[in-house]
Protein backbone atom coordinates (compact mmCIF):
# COMPACT_ATOMS: atom_id res chain seq x y z
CA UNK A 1 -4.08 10.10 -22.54
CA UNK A 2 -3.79 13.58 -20.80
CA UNK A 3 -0.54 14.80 -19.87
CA UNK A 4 -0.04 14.94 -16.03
CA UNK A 5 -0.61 17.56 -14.15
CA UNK A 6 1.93 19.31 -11.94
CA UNK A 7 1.27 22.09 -8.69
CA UNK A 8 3.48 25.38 -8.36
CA UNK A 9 4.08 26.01 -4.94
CA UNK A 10 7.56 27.35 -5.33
CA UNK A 11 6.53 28.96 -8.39
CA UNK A 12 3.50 30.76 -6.59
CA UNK A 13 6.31 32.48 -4.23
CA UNK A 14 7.16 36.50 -5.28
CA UNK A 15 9.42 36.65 -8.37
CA UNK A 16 12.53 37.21 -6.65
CA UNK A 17 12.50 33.89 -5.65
CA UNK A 18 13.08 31.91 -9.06
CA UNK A 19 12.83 33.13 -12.93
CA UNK A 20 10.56 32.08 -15.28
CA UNK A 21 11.96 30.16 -18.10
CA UNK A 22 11.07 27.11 -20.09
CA UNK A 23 13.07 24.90 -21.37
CA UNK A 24 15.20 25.10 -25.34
CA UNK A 25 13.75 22.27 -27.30
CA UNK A 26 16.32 19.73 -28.54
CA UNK A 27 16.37 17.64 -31.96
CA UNK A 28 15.59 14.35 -31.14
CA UNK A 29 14.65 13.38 -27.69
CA UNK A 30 14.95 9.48 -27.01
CA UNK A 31 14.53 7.91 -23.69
CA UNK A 32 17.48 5.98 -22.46
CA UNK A 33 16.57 5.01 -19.02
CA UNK A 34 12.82 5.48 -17.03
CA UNK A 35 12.29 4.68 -13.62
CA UNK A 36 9.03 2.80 -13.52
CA UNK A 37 8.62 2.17 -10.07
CA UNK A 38 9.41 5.85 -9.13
CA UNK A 39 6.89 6.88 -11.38
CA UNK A 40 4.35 5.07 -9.95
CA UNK A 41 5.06 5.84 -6.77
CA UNK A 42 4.28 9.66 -7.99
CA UNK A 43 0.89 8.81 -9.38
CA UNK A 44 2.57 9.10 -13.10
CA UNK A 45 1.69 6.34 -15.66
CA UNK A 46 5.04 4.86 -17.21
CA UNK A 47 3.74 3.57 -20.36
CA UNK A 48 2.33 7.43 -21.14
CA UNK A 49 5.74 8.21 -19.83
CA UNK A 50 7.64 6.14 -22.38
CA UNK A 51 5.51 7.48 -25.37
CA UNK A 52 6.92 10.18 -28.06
CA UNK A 53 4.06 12.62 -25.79
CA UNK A 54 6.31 11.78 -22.45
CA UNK A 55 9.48 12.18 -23.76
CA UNK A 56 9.01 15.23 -25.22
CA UNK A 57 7.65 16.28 -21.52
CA UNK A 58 10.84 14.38 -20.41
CA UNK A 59 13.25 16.44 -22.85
CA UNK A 60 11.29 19.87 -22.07
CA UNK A 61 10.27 19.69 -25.67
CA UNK A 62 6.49 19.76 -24.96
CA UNK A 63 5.34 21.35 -21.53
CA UNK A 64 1.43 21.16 -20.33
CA UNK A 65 -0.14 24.53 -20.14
CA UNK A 66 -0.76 23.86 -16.54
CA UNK A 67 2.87 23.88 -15.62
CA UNK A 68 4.97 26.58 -14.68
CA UNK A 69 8.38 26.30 -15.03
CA UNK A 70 10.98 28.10 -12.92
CA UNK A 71 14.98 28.12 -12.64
CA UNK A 72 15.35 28.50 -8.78
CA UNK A 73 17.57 31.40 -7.50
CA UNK A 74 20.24 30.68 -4.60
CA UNK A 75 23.56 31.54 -3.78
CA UNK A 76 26.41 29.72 -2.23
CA UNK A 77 29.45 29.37 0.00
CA UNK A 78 31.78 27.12 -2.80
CA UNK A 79 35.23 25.42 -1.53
CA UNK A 80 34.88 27.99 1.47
CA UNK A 81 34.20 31.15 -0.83
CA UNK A 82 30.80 33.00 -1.13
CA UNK A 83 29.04 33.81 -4.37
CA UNK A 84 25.94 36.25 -3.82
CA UNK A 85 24.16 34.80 -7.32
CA UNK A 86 24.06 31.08 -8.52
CA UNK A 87 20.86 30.11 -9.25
CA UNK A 88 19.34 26.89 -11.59
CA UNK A 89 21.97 27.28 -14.47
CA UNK A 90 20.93 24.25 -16.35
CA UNK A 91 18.00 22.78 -13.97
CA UNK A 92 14.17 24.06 -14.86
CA UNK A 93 11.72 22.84 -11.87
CA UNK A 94 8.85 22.09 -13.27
CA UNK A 95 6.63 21.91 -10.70
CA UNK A 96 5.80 19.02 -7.91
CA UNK A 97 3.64 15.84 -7.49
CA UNK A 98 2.57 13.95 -4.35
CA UNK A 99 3.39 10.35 -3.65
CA UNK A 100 0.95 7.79 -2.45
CA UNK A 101 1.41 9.68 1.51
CA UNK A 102 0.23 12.81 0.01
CA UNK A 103 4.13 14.58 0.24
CA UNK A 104 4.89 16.32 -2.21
CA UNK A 105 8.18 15.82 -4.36
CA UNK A 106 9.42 18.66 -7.01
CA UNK A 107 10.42 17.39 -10.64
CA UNK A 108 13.20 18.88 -12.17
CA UNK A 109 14.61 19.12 -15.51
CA UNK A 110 18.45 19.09 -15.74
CA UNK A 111 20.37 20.35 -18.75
CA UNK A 112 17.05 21.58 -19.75
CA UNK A 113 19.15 24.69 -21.28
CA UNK A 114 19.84 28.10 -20.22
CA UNK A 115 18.60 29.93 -17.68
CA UNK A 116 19.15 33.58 -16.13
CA UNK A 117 21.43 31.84 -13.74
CA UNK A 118 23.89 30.35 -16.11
CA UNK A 119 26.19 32.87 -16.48
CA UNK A 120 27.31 32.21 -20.05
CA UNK A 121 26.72 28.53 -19.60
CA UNK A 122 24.98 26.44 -21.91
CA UNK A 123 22.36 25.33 -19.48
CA UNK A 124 23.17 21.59 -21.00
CA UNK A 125 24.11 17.90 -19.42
CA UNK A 126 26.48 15.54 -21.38
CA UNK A 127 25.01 11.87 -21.36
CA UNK A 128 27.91 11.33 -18.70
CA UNK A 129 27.08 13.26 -15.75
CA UNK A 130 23.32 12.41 -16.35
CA UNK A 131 24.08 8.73 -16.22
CA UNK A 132 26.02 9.27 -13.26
CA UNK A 133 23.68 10.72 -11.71
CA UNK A 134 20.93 8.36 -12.22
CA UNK A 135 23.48 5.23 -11.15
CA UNK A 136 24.48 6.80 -8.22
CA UNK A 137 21.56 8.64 -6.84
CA UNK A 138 19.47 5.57 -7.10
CA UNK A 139 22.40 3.37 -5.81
CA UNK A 140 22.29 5.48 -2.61
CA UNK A 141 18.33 5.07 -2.45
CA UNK A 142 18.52 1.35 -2.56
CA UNK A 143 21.29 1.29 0.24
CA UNK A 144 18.43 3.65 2.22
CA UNK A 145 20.52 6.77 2.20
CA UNK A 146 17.84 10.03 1.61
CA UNK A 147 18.93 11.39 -1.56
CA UNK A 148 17.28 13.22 -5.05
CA UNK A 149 16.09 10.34 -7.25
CA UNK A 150 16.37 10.16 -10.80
CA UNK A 151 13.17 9.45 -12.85
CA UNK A 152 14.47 9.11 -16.24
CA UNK A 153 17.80 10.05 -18.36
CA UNK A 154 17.01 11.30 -21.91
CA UNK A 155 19.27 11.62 -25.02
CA UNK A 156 19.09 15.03 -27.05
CA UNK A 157 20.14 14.18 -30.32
CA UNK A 158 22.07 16.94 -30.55
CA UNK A 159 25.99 17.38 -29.13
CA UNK A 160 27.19 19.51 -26.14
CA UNK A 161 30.53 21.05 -26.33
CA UNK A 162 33.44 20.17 -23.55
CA UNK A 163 37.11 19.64 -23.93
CA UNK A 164 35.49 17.41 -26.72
CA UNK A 165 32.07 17.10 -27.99
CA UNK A 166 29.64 15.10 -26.47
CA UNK A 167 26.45 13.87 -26.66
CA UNK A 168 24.00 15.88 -25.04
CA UNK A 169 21.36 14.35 -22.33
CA UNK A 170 18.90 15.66 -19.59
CA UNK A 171 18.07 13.87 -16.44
CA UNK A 172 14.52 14.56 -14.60
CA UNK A 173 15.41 14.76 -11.07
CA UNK A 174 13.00 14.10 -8.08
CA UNK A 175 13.46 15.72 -4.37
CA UNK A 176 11.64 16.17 -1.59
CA UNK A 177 12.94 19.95 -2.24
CA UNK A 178 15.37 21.65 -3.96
CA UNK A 179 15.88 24.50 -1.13
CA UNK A 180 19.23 24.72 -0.17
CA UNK A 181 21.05 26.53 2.20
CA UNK A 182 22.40 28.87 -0.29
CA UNK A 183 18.78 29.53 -0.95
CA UNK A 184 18.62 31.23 2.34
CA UNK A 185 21.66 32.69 1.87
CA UNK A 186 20.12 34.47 -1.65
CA UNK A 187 17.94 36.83 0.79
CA UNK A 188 20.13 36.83 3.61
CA UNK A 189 22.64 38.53 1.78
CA UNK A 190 20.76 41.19 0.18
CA UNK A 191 19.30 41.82 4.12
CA UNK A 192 15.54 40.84 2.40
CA UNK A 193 14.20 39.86 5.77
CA UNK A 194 11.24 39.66 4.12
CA UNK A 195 11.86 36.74 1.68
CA UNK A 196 13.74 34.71 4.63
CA UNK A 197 10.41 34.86 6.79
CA UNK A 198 8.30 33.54 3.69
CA UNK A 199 11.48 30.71 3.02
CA UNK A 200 11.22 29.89 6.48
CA UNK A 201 7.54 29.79 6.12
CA UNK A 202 7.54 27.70 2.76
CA UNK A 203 10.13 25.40 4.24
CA UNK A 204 8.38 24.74 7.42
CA UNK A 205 4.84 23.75 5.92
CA UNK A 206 6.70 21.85 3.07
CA UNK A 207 9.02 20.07 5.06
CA UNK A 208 9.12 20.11 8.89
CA UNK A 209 5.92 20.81 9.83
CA UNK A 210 6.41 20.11 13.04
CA UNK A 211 8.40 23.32 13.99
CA UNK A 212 4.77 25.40 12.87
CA UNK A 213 3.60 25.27 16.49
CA UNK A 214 7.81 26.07 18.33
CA UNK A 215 8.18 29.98 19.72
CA UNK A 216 10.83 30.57 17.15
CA UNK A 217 9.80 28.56 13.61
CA UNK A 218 13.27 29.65 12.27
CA UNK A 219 15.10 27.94 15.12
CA UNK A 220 13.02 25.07 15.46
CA UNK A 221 13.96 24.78 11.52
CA UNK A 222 17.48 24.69 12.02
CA UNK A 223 17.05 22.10 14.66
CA UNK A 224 14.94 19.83 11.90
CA UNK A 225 17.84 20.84 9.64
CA UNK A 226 21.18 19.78 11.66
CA UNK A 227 19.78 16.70 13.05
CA UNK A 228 18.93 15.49 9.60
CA UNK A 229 22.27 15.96 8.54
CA UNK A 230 23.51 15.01 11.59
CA UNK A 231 22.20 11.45 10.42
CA UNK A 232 22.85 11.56 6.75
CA UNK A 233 26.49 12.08 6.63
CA UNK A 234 26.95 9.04 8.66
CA UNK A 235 24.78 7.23 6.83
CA UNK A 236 26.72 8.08 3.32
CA UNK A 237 29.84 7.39 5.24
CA UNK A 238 29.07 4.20 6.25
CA UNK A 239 28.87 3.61 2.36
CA UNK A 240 32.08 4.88 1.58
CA UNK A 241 30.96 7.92 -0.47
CA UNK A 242 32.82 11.31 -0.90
CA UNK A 243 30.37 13.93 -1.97
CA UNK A 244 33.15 15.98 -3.90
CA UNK A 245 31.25 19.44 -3.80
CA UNK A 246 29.84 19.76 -0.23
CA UNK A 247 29.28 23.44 -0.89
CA UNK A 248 26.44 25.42 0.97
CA UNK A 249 24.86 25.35 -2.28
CA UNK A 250 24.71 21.52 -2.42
CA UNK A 251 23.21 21.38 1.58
CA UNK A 252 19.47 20.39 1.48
CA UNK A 253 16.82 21.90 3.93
CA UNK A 254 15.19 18.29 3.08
CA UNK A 255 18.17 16.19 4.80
CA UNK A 256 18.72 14.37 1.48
CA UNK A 257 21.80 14.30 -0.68
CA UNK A 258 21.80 16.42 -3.59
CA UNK A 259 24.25 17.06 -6.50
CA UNK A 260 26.32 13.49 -7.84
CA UNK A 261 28.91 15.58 -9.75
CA UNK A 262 32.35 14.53 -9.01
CA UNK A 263 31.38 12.54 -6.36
CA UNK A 264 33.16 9.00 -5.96
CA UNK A 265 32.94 5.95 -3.73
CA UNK A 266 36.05 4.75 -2.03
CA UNK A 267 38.11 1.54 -3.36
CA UNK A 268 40.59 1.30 -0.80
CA UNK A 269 40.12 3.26 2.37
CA UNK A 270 41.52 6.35 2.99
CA UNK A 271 40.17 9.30 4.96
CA UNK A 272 41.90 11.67 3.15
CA UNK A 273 40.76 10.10 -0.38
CA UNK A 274 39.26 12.48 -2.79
CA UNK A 275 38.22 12.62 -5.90
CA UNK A 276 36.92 15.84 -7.29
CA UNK A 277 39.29 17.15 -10.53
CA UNK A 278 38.03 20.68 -8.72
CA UNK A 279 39.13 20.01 -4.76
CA UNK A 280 42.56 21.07 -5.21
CA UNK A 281 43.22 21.18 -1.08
CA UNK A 282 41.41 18.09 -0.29
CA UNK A 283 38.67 20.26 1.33
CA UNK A 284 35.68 17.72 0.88
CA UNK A 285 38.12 14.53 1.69
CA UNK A 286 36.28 11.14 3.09
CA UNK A 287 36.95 12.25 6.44
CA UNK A 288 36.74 15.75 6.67
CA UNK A 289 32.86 15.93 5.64
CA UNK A 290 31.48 16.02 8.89
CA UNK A 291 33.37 19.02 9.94
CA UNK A 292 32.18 20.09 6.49
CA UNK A 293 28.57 19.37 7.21
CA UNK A 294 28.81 21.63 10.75
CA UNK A 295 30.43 24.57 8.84
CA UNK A 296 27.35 24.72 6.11
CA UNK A 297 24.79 24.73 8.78
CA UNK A 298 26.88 27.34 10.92
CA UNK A 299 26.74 28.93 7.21
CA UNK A 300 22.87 28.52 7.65
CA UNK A 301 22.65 29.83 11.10
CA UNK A 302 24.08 33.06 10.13
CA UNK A 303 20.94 33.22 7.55
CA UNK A 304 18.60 33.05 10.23
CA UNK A 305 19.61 35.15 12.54
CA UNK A 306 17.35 38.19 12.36
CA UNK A 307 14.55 35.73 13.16
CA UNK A 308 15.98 34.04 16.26
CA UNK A 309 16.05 36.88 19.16
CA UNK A 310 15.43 40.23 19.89
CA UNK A 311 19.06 41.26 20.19
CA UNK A 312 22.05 40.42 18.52
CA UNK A 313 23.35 38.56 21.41
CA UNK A 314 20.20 36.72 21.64
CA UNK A 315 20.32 35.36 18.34
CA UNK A 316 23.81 33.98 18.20
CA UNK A 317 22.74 32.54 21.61
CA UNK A 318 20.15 30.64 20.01
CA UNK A 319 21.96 29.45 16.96
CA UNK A 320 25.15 28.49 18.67
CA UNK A 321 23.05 26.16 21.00
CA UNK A 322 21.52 24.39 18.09
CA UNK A 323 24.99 24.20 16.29
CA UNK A 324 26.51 22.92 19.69
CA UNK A 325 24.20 19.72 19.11
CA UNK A 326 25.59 18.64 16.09
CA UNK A 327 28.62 17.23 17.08
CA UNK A 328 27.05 14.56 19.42
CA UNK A 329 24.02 13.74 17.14
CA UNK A 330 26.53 13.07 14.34
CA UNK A 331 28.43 11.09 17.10
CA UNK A 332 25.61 9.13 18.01
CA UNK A 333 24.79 8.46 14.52
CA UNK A 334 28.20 7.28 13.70
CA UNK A 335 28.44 4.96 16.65
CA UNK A 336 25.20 3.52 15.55
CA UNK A 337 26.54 2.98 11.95
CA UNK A 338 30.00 1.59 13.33
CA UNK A 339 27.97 -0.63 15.44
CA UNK A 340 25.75 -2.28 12.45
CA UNK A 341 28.67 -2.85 10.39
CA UNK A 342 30.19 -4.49 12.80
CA UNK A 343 27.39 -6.72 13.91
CA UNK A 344 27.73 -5.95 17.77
CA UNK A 345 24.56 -5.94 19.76
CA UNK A 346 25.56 -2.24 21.89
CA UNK A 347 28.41 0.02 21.12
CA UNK A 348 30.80 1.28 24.10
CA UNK A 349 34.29 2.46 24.22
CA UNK A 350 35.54 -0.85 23.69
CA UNK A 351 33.38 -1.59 20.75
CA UNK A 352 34.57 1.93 19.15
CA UNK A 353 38.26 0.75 19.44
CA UNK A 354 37.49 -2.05 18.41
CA UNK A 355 35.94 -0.30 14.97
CA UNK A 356 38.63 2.69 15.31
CA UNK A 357 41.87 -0.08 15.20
CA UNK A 358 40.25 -2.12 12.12
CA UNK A 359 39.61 1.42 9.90
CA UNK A 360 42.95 2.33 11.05
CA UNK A 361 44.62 -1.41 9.31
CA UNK A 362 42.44 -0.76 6.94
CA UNK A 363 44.10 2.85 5.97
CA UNK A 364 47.67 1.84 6.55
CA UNK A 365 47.02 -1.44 4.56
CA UNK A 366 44.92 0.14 1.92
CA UNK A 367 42.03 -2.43 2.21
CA UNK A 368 39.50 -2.28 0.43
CA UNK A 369 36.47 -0.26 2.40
CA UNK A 370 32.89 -2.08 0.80
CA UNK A 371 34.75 -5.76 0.65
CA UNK A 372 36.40 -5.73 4.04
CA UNK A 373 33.46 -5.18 5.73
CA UNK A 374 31.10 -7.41 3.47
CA UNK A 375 33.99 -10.17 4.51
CA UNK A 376 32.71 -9.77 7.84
CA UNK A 377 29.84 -11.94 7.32
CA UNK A 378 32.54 -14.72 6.47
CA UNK A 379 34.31 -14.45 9.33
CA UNK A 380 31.68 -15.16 12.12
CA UNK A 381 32.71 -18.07 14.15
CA UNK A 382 30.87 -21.58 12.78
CA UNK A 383 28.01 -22.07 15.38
CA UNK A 384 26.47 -25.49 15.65
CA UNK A 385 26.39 -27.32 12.56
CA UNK A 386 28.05 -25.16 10.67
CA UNK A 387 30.94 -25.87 8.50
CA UNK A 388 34.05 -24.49 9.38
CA UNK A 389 34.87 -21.13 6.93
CA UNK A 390 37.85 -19.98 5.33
CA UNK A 391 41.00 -19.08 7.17
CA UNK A 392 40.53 -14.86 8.37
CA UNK A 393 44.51 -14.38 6.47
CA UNK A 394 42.94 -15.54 3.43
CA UNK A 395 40.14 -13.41 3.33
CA UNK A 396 42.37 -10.56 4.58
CA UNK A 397 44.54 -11.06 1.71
CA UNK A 398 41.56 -11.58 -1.09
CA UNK A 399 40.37 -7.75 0.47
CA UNK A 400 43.28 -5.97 0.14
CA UNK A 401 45.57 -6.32 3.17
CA UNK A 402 49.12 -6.58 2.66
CA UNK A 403 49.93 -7.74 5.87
CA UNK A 404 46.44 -10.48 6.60
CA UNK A 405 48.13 -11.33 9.53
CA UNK A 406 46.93 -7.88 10.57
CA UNK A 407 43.13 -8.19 9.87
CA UNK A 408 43.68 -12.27 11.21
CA UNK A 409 44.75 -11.05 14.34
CA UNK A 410 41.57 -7.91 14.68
CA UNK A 411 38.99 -10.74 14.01
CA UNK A 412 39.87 -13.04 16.54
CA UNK A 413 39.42 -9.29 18.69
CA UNK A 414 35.93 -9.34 17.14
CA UNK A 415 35.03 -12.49 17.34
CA UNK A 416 35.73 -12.50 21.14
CA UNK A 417 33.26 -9.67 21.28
CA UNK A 418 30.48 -11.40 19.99
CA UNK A 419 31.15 -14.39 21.85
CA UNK A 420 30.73 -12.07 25.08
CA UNK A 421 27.41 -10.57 23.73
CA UNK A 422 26.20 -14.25 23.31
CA UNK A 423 24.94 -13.61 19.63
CA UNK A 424 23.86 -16.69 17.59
CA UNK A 425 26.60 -16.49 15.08
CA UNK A 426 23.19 -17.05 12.00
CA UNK A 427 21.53 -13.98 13.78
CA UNK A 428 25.18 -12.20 13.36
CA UNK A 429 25.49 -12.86 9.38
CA UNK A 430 21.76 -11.53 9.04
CA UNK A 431 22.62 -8.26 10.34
CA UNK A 432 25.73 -8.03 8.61
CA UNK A 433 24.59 -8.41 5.40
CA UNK A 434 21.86 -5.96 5.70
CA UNK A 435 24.00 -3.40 6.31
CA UNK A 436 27.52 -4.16 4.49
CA UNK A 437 26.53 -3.70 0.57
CA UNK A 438 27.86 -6.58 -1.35
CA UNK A 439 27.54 -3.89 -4.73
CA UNK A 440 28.68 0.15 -4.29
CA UNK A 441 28.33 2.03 -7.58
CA UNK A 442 32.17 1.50 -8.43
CA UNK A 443 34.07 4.34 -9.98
CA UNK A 444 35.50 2.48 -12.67
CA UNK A 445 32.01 0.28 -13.37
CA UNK A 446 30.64 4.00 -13.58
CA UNK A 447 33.30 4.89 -16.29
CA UNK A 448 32.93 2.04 -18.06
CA UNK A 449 28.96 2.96 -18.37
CA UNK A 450 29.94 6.18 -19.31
CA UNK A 451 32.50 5.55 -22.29
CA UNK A 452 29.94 3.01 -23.92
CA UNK A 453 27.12 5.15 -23.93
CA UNK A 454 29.13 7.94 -25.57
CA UNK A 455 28.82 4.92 -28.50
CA UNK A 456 25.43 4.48 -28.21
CA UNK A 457 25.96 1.23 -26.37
CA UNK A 458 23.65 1.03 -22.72
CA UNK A 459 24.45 -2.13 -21.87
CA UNK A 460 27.08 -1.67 -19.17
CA UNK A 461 24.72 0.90 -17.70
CA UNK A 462 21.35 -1.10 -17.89
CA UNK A 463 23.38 -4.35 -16.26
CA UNK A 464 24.64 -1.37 -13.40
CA UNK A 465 21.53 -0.16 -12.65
CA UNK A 466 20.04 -3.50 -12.43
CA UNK A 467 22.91 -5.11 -10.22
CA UNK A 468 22.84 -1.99 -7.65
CA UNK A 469 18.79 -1.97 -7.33
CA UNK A 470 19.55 -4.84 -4.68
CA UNK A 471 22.88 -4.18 -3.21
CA UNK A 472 22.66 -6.28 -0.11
CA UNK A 473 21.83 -9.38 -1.81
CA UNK A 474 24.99 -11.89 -2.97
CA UNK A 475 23.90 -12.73 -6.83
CA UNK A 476 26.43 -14.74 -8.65
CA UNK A 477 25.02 -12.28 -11.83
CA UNK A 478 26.86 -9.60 -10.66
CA UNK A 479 29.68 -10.82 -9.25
CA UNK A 480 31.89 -8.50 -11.32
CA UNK A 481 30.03 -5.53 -10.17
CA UNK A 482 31.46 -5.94 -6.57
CA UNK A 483 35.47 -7.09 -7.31
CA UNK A 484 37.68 -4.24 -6.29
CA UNK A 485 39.40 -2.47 -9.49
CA UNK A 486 42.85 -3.40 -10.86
CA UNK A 487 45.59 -1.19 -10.50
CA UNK A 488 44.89 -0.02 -14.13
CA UNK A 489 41.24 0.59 -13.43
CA UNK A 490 42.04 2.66 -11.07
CA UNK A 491 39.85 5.87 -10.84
CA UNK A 492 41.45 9.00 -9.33
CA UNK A 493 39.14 11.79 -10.42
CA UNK A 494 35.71 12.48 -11.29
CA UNK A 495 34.60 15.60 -13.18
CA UNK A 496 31.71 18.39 -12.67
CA UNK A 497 29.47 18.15 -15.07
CA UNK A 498 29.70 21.43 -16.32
């Protein structure tokens, strides 16, 4: 059987966009994980896939003439603090497919080894981060959060060197596109007015088409741009998740989420958890990333600006009434989240204090975020013919409050509510649970994965991949996979890759 075939339409931009490299052959690729139904869904065959041939392709050991591999070149605002040159340091696009709508998605090799870009790295993954990766990227695609998607995690047979050594892996990553904002930001800072006009361009036709036919493409793209991540971050928030490196570098032009270094998921709920060994100042904490998110695209703005007016005056006009938007699209989006997880039929002021007072008991009480509200679905009144359920203090209690008096006293609150909205308390469960995970990718589940595979032992990981595919459903399987951590479980930082 052929190898696939790949197109190059970010490689068939000028040179200054990316660097041509191929990847460093390792010892002994072996595939650990492949994502079947992701494969498929690119027109790729698995079984060709899961031969010694697609391995090789998998481990950059063996790549088809047709393909053209490049290491992408961006730059980056990180923790608040610009860096003209980044670039692909250990991530080799090899080119894109399209799905069965025709879109096309790039596929990317990372730790595929050095690059231009590394700057004295070794342009290699350790099997943790990879597996990390490919739990929680395809975690957040099964709770329907746009994110990169991992098609397969392969072992190199050879070590990578840490604090410790480790052994060595590389994880194909799929995206709708790896542009970033720092991309922009490349040309931007070098004043190559040029190179923004053909990003815009590229970015347009690739991914918002629709702003082609607006008097100002570039502004129209920002406008594509903020109110996609005017609905992401609300969507990863209503999952509990803390990006950990919400850098410019790290904001898509797609709208997906991108980079699962030291990301984590929250246990008990805090808004000013974090969990990144690297945010010192708490700069990417739970509840600070939406002012995060309107900072990166102000960051983006700023890239654009030759392209939005005549005069300088003009453009800042332009941008800052774009930017201006964000705030009540993310707003919007939030209230709709709140809403769902709550199971109300409309949101209003009382419905948001409603949600505001239980995230508040929730932080003071240290409940835990996932389980409290997947105990909603408990807590709905009995309708007709129902038998009665458990007492609200208990299930406070079994979720973390230390006061379940507290959470008691909020649900009869709520339960009022839906009383006046006239819900059918079977049509209120529904909803809930098809929007309150019973499974989140938990930190020390992750760990767990991690520290076996290091011994050659992917069993934790296969049974985590396979208990998150369906997160909404209750399986008494997994039943492990969704209990809160003990104390000494505990997780309190998670580590860049690199």
């Amino acid at each position: 059987m052929a190898a696939p075939s790949f197109e190059s339409t970010y490689a068939a931009l000028p040179e200054r966009f990316h660097a041509r490299i191929a990847p460093t052959p390792v010892a002994a690729p072996r595939l650990l994980r492949l994502n079947s139904a992701l494969a498929e869904s690119l027109g790729l065959d698995p079984g060709w896939l899961a031969s010694p041939e697609g391995v090789a392709l998998l481990a950059g050991n063996s790549i088809p003439e047709s393909v053209r591999p490049v290491a992408m070149a961006y730059a980056g605002h990180q923790f608040g603090n610009f860096t003209p040159q980044l670039g692909d340091g250990r991530a080799i696009l090899l080119g894109e497919r399209r799905d069965r709508a025709g879109r096309l998605f790039d596929v990317q090799l990372k730790g595929a080894g050095p690059t231009p870009f590394s700057r004295q790295g070794d342009g290699r993954a350790a099997i943790g981060p990879v597996l990390r990766e490919y739990v929680v990227s395809e975690a957040m695609a099964a709770l329907g959060i746009p994110t990169t998607r991992a098609l397969a995690a392969v072992a190199s047979g050879e070590p990578v060197y840490r604090e410790t050594p480790l052994p060595g892996a590389i994880l194909t990553r799929v995206a709708r596109s790896h542009l970033r904002v720092g991309t922009f930001e490349f040309f931007a800072s070098r004043g190559d007015d040029e190179a923004l006009r053909m990003l815009v361009d590229y970015a347009i036709e690739r991914l918002h088409p629709d702003a082609a036919g607006a008097e100002r493409p570039a502004l129209a793209l920002f406008e594509a741009v903020m109110g996609a991540h005017a609905t992401l971050v609300p969507q990863w928030l209503g999952v509990g998740f803390v990006h950990g490196v919400m850098n410019t570098d790290n904001t898509s032009i797609s709208g997906e989420t991108i980079d699962y270094g030291p990301c984590a998921f929250l246990d008990a709920y805090h808004p000013g958890q974090t969990f990144s060994s690297i945010d010192h100042a708490g700069r990417y904490a739970y509840g600070r990333q939406p002012g995060i998110a309107a900072w990166n695209l102000a960051r983006f703005a700023e890239t654009l600006l030759p392209l939005l007016g005549e005069t300088q005056e003009a453009q800042i006009a332009a941008a800052q009434a774009v930017l201006d938007r964000f705030e009540p699209r993310f707003q919007e989006s939030w209230r709709d989240v709140l809403r769902r997880k709550l199971g109300l039929a409309r949101i209003d002021d009382a419905g948001l204090t409603l949600a505001s007072d239980l995230l508040d008991a929730m932080a003071e009480q240290r409940a835990d975020f996932t389980q409290t509200f997947r105990a909603l679905v408990e807590c709905v009144e009995a309708g007709e013919g129902d038998a009665p359920g458990r007492d609200p203090r208990e299930i406070g209690a079994a979720v973390g409050f230390s006061e379940p008096e507290a959470f008691a006293s909020w649900i009869a609150r709520w339960r009022a509510r839906l009383r006046e909205e006239e819900q059918r308390p079977e049509d209120v469960r529904a909803s809930l649970r098809a929007v309150n995970p019973a499974r989140i990718p938990r930190n020390h589940r992750i760990e767990e994965a991690i520290v076996a595979a290091r011994e050659d032992d992917l069993r934790p990981f296969e049974r985590l991949v396979e208990g998150l595919a369906r997160p909404f459903d209750d399986d008494p399987r997994f039943e492990d996979l969704a209990r809160a951590p003990e104390p000494h479980e505990v997780v309190r930082q998670t580590f860049c890759g690199t």
